[in-house]
Each structure stands twice: as C-alpha cells, then as structure tokens.
C-alpha atoms as a PDB file:
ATOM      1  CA  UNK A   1     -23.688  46.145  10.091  1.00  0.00           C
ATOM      2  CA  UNK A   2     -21.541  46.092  13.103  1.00  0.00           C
ATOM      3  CA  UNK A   3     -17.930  46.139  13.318  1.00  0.00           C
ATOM      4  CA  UNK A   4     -16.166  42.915  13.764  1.00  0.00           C
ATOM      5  CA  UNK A   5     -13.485  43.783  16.115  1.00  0.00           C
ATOM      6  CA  UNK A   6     -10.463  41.434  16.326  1.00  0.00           C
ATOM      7  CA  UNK A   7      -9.793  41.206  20.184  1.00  0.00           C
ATOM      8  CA  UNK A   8      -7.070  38.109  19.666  1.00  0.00           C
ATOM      9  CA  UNK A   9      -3.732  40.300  19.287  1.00  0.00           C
ATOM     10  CA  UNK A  10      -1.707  39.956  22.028  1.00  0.00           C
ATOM     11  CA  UNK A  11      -3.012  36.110  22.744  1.00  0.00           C
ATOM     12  CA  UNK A  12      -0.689  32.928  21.768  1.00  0.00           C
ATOM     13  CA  UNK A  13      -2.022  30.027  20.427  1.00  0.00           C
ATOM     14  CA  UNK A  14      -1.277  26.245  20.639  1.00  0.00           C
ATOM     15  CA  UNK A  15      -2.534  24.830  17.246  1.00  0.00           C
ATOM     16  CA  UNK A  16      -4.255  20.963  18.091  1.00  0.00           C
ATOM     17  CA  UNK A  17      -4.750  18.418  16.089  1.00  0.00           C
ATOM     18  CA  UNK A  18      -8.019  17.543  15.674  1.00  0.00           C
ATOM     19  CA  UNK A  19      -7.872  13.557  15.705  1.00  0.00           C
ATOM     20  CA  UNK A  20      -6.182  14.359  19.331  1.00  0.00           C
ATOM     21  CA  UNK A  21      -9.927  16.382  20.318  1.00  0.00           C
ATOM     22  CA  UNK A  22     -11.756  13.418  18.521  1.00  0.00           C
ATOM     23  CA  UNK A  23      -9.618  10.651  19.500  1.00  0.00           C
ATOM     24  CA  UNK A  24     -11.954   7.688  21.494  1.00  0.00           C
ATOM     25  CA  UNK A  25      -8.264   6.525  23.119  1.00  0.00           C
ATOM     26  CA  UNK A  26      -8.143   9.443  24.880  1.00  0.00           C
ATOM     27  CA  UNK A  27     -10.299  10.479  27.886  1.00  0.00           C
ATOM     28  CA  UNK A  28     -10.803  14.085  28.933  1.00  0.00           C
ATOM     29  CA  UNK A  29      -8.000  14.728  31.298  1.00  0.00           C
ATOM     30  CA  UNK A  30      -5.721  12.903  29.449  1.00  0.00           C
ATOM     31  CA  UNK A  31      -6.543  14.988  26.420  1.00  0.00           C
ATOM     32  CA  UNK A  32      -6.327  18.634  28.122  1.00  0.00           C
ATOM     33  CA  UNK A  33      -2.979  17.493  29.463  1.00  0.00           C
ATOM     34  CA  UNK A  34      -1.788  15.748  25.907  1.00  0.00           C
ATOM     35  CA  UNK A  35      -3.007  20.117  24.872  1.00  0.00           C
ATOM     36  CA  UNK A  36      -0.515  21.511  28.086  1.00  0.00           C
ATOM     37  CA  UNK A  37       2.330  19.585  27.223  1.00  0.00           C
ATOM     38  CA  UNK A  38       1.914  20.671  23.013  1.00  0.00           C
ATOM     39  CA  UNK A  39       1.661  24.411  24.283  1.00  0.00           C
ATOM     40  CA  UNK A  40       4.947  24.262  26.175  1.00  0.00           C
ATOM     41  CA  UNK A  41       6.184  22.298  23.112  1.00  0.00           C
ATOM     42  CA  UNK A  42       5.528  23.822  20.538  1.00  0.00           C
ATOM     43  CA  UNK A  43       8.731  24.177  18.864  1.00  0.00           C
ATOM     44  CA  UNK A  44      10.633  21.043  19.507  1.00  0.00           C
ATOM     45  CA  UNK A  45       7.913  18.751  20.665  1.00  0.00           C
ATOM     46  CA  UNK A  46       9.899  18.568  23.733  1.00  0.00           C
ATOM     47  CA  UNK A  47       9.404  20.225  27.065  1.00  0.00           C
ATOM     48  CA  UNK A  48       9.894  19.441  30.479  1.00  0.00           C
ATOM     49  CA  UNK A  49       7.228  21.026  33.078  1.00  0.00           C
ATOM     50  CA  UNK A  50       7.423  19.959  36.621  1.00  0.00           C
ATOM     51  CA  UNK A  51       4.772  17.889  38.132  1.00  0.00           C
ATOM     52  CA  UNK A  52       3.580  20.262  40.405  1.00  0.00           C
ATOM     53  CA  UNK A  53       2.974  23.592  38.246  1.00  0.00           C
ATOM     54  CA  UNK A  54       1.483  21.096  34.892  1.00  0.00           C
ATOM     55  CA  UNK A  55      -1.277  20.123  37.725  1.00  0.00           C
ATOM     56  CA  UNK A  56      -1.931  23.867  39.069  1.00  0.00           C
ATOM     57  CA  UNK A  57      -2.113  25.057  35.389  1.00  0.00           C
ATOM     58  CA  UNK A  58      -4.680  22.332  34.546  1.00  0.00           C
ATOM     59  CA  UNK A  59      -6.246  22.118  37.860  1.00  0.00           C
ATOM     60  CA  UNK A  60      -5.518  18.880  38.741  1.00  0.00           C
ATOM     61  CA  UNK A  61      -3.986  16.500  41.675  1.00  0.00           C
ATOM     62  CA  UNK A  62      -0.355  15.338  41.214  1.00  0.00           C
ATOM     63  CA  UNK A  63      -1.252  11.640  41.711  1.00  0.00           C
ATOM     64  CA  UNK A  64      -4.299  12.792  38.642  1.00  0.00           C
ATOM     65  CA  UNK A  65      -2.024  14.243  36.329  1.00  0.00           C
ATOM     66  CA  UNK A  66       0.383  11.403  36.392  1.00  0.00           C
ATOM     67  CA  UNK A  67      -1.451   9.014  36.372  1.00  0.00           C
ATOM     68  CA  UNK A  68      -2.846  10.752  32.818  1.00  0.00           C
ATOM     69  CA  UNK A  69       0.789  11.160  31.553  1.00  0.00           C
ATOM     70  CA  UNK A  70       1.595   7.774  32.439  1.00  0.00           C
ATOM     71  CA  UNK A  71      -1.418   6.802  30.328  1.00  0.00           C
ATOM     72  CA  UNK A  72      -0.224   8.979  27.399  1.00  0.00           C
ATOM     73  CA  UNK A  73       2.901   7.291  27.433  1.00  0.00           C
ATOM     74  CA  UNK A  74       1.099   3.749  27.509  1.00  0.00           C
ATOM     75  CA  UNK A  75      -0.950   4.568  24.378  1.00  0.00           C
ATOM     76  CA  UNK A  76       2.067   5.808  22.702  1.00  0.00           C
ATOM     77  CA  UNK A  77       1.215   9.726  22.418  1.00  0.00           C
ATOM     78  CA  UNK A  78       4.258  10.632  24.744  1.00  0.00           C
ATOM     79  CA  UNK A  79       7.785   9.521  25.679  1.00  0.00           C
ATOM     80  CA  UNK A  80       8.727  10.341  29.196  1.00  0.00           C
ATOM     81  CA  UNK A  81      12.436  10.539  30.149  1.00  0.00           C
ATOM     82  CA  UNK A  82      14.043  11.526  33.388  1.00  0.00           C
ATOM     83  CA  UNK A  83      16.918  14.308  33.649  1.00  0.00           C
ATOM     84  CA  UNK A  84      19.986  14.662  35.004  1.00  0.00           C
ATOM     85  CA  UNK A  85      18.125  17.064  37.689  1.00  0.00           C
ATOM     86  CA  UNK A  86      15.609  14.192  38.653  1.00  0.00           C
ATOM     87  CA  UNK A  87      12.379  16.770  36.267  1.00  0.00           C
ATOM     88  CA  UNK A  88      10.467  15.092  33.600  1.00  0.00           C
ATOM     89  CA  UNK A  89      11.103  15.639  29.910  1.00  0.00           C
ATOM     90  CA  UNK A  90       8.037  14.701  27.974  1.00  0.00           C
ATOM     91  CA  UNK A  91       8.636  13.782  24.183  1.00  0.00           C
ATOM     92  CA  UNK A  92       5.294  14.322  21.904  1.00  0.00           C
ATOM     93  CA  UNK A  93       5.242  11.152  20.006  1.00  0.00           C
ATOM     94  CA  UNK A  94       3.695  10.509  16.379  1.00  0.00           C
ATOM     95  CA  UNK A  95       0.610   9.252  16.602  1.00  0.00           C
ATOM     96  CA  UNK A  96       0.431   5.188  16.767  1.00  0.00           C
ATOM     97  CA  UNK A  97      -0.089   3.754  13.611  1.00  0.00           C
ATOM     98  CA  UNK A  98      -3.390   2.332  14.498  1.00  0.00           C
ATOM     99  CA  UNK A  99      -4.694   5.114  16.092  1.00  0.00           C
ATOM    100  CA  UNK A 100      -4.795   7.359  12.819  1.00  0.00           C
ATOM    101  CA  UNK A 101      -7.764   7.185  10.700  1.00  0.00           C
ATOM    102  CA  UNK A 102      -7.966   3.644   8.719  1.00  0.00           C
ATOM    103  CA  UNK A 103      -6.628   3.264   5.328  1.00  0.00           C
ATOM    104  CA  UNK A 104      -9.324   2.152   2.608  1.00  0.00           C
ATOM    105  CA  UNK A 105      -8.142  -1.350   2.867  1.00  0.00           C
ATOM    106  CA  UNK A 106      -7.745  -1.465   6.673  1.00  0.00           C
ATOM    107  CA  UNK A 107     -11.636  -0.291   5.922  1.00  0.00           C
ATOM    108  CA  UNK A 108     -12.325  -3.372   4.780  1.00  0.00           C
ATOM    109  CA  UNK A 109     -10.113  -6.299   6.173  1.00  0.00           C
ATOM    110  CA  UNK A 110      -7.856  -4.520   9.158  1.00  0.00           C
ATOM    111  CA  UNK A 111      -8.872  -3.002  12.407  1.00  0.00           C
ATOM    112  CA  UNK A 112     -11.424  -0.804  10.777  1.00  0.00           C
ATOM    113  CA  UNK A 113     -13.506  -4.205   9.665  1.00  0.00           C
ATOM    114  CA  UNK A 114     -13.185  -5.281  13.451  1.00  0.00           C
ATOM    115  CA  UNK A 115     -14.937  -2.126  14.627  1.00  0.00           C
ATOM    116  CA  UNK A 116     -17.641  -2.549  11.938  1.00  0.00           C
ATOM    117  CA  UNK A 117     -18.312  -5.805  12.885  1.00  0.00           C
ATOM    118  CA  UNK A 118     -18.150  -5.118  16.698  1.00  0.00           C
ATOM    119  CA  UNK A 119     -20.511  -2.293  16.376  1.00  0.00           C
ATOM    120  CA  UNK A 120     -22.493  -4.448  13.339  1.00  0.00           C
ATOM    121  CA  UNK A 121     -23.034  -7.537  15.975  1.00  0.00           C
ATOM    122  CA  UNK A 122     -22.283  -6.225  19.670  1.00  0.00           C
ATOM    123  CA  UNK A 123     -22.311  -3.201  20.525  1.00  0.00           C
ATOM    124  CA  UNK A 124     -23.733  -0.415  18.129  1.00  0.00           C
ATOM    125  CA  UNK A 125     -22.271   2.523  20.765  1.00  0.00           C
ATOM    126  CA  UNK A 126     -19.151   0.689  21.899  1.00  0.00           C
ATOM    127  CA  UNK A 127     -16.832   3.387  24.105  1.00  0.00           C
ATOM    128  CA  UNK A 128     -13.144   3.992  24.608  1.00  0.00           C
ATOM    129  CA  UNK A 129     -12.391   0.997  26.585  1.00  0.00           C
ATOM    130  CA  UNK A 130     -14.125  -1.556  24.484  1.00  0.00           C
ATOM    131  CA  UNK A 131     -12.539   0.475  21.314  1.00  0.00           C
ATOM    132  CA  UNK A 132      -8.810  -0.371  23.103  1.00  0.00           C
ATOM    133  CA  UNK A 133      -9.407  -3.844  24.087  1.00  0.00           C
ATOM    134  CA  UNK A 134      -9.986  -4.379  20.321  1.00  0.00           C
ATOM    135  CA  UNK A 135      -7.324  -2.780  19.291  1.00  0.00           C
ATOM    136  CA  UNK A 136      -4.728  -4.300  22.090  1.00  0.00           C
ATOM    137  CA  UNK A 137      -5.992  -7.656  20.388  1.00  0.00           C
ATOM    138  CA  UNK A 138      -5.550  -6.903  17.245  1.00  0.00           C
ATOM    139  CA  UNK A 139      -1.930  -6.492  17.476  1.00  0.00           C
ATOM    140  CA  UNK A 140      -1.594  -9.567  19.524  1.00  0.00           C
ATOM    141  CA  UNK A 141      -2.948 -11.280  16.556  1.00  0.00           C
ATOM    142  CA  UNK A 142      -0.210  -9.371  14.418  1.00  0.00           C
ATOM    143  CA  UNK A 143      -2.626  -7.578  12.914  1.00  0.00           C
ATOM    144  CA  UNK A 144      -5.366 -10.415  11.392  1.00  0.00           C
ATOM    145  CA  UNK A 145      -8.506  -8.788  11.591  1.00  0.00           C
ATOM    146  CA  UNK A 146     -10.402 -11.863  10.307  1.00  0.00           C
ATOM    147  CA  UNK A 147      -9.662 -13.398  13.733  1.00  0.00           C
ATOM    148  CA  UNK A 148     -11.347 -11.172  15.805  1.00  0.00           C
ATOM    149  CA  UNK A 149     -14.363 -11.356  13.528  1.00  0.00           C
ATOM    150  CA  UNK A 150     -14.714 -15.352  14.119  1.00  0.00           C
ATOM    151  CA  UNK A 151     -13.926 -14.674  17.378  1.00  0.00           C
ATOM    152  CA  UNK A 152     -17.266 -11.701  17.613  1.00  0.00           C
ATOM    153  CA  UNK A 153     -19.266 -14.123  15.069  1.00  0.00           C
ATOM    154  CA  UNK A 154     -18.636 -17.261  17.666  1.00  0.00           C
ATOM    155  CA  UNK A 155     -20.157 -14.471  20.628  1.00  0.00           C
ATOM    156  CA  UNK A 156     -22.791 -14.247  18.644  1.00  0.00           C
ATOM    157  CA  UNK A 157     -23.503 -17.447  18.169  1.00  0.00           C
ATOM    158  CA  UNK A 158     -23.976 -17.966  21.478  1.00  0.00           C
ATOM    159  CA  UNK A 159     -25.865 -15.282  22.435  1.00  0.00           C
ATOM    160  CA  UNK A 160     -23.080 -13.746  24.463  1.00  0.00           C
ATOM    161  CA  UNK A 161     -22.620 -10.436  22.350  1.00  0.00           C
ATOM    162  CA  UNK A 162     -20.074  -8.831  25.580  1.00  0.00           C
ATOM    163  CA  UNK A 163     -16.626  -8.242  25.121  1.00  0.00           C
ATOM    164  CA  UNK A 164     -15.585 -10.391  28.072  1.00  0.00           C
ATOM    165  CA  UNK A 165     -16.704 -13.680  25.922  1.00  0.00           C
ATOM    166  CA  UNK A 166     -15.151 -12.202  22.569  1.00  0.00           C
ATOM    167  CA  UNK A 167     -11.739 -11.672  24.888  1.00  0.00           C
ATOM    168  CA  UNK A 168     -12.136 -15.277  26.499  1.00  0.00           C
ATOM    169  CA  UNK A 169     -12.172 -16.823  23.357  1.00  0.00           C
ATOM    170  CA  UNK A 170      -9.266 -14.717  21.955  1.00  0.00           C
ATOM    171  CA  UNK A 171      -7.141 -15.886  24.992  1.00  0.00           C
ATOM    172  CA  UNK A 172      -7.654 -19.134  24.531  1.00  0.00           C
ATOM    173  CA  UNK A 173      -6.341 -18.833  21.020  1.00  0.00           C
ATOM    174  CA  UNK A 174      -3.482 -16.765  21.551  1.00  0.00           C
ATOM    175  CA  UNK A 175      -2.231 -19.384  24.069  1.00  0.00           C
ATOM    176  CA  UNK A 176      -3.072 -22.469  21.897  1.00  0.00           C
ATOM    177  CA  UNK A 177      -0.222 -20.584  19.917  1.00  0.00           C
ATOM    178  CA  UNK A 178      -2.883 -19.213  17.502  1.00  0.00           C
ATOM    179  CA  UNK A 179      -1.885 -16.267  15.255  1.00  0.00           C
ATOM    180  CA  UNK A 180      -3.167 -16.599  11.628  1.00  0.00           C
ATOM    181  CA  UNK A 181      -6.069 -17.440   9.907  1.00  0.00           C
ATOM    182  CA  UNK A 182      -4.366 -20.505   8.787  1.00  0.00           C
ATOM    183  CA  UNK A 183      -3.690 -21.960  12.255  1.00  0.00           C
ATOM    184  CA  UNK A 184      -7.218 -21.264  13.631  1.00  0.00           C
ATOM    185  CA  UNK A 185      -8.674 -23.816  10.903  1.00  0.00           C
ATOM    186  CA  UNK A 186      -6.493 -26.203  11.007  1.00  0.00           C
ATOM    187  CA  UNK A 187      -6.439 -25.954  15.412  1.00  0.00           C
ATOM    188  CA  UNK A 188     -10.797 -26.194  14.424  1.00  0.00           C
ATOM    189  CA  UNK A 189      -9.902 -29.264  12.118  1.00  0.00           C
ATOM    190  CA  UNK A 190      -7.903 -30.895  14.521  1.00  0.00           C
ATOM    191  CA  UNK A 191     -10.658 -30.746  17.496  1.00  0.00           C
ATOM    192  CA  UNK A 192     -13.701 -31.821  14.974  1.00  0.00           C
ATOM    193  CA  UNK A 193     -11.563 -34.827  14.028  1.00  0.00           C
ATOM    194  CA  UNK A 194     -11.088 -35.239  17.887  1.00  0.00           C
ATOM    195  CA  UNK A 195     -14.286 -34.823  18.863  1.00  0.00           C
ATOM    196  CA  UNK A 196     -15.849 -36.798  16.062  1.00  0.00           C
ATOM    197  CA  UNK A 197     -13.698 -39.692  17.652  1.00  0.00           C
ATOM    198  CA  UNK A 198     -14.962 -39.332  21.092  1.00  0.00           C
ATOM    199  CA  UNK A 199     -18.171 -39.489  19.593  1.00  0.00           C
ATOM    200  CA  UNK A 200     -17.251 -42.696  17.538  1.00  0.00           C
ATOM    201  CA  UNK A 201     -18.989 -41.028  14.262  1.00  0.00           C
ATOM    202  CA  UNK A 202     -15.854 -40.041  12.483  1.00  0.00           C
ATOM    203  CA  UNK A 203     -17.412 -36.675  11.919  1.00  0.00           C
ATOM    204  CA  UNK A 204     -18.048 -34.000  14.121  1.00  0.00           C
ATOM    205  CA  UNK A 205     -21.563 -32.107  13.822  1.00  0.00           C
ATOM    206  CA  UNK A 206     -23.893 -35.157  13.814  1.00  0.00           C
ATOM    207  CA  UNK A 207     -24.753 -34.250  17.326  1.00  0.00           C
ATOM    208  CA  UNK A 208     -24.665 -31.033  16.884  1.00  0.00           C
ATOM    209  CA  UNK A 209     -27.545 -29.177  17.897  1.00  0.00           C
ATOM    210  CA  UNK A 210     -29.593 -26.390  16.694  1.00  0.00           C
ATOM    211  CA  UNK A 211     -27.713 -22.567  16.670  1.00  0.00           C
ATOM    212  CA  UNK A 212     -24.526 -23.708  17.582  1.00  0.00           C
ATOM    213  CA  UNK A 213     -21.381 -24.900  15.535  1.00  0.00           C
ATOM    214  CA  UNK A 214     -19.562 -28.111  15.263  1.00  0.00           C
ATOM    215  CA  UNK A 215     -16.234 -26.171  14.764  1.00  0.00           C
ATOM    216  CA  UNK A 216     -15.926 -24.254  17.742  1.00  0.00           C
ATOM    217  CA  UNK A 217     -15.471 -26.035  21.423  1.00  0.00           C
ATOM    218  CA  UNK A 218     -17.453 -23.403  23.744  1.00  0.00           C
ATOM    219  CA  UNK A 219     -17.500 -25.818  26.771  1.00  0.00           C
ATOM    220  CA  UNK A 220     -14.019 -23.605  27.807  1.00  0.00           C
ATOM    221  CA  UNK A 221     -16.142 -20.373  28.037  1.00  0.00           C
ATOM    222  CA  UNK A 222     -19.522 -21.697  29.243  1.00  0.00           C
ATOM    223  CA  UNK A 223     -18.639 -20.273  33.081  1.00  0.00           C
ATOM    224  CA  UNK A 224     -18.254 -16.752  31.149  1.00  0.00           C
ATOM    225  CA  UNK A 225     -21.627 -14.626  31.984  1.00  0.00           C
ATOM    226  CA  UNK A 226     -23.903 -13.823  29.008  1.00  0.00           C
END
C-alpha cells in the first residue's frame, strides 16, 4: 500500500462555514469574496484590505468586487465602515436570522412553510432571487408566513404561478395597511360585503364563476402577465 504523504505543512488555512458554500443568498463572487475577507479575518472578524489588492487577489474588477461587498453588506453578512485614512474596514457579521437553517416550527408555519409551498405550487427549482424576494416579504409581513401562502394559493388560482403576480398581490396588501392574518380577513370581509352590495345580492359569490374566489378582488392584478 502506498504511502500517504502529508504535503499540507507549511500551508494556512481559512476554516468556512459551510452554510456560507451552500447558502442560495449568495452568488459566486460574492461568496469567494465573503472567503477573502474571513482569511484576512480570521482572528477578530475584522480586517481592512484595500479595494485594489482584495480585487487582484480574487481576480476581479474594482467596480466587481464592490459591487459584491456592497451586496454582502445588503444581505447582512458584512458591516462596512470607513477609517480615519479614507480604507475600508469590513466587519464579518452573524449570519441573519433568517438566513440560518429553519427551526422545526419555522418548518412548518414560518419562512420554511413559504418555500415549501412556493416550490409545492410555483416553482419546484426556484433560484436565489426568487428565494430573496420571499424572504424580503416575509419580513415586511413581520414575519406571517400564512400570508404569503394566500397570497401563492390566490396565484394559483388564477393560473398565474410567477412571482411577479404573488409580489403584486403582496403590494397591494402591504399598502392597504395589511400585516396579520387577522387584517387580511377582515380587509376580504369588508370587500365581499362591498361587492355583494354593488351586486344588490347582499352576498358576494352568487356571481361568482367557476375556479375563481369570491374573497379575493383580482381585477387590480389582471394587467399582470401570466
């Protein structure tokens, strides 16, 4: 059997987590830069590389690499402040709360449920972008999953299974002052009662035809593309 020789003494090491290498928020470049900043921080989780060196190392454009750090700092993986001598010091950052991997009961009625059902209903290979949208929306709603599922159930009901609908129909929510469960049915209440009065029935769904749902108004989203 041959030898197994050990030809890493002498080499340093920058130990990565592995959500960061697995992490769907995080394209390519941003993620070999995210792994340049933790090797020159790998003490204090502080460092300050200039511009112009962090690019040559990683073999990238100035205007490329900040643009990635600038992302970084958007998702909340990295702080960026200036110093006294006009250079960068970059801050590594816990990871945001709901990046890490969902808790057993975010599983089933948090952001982990909206994936599910996004992936169940729209999209079964959703990327990166559709993945932050969700998330992004989810804290606008302060967290209440079960809204984004009506909102992904209502695409589906129309046959418009693309996040553009689902985010049209979120918007309209959010600035109807929507934030709970509790305010969506009784905002649905109040426009059945309405519309059931513009029909002169009293009730809203007599007219209602076949596949679609008295509850929801869709004429606001019908210029959306399917």
């Amino acid at each position: 059997m041959d030898k197994v020789i050990d030809n890493t003494k002498g080499f340093h090491f920058t130990i990565i987590d592995n959500y960061i290498l697995d992490c769907g928020r995080l394209n390519g470049i941003e993620q070999i830069v995210y792994v340049h900043l933790k090797k020159y921080s790998a003490q204090s989780n502080k460092c300050f590389p200039g511009i112009s060196k962090l690019a040559k190392n990683i073999e990238l454009s100035d205007n490329t690499l900040r643009k990635a750090l600038k992302s970084l700092k958007g998702k909340g993986f990295i702080d960026i402040q200036q110093r006294f001598n006009s250079s960068n010091e970059y801050s590594l950052l816990p990871y945001p709360e709901y990046a890490l991997e969902p808790s057993m009961e975010d599983k089933e009625e948090g952001i982990g449920r909206v994936f599910k059902a996004y992936e169940d209903n729209i999209n079964p290979v959703y990327g990166s972008m559709e993945r932050e949208k969700l998330m992004s929306w989810y804290e606008a709603f302060q967290r209440q999953g079960d809204i984004l599922v009506k909102a992904i159930e209502m695409a589906v009901l129309q046959g418009a299974r693309k996040i553009k609908y689902i985010e049209a129909i979120l918007l309209n929510w959010h600035e109807s002052g929507i934030k709970t469960m509790d305010q969506l049915e009784a905002y649905q209440k109040q426009w059945e009662e309405r519309r059931g009065k513009k029909n002169g029935t009293g009730s809203a769904g007599e007219d209602n035809e076949a596949g679609s749902d008295s509850r929801y108004d869709f004429s606001k989203f019908g210029d959306i593309q399917m």
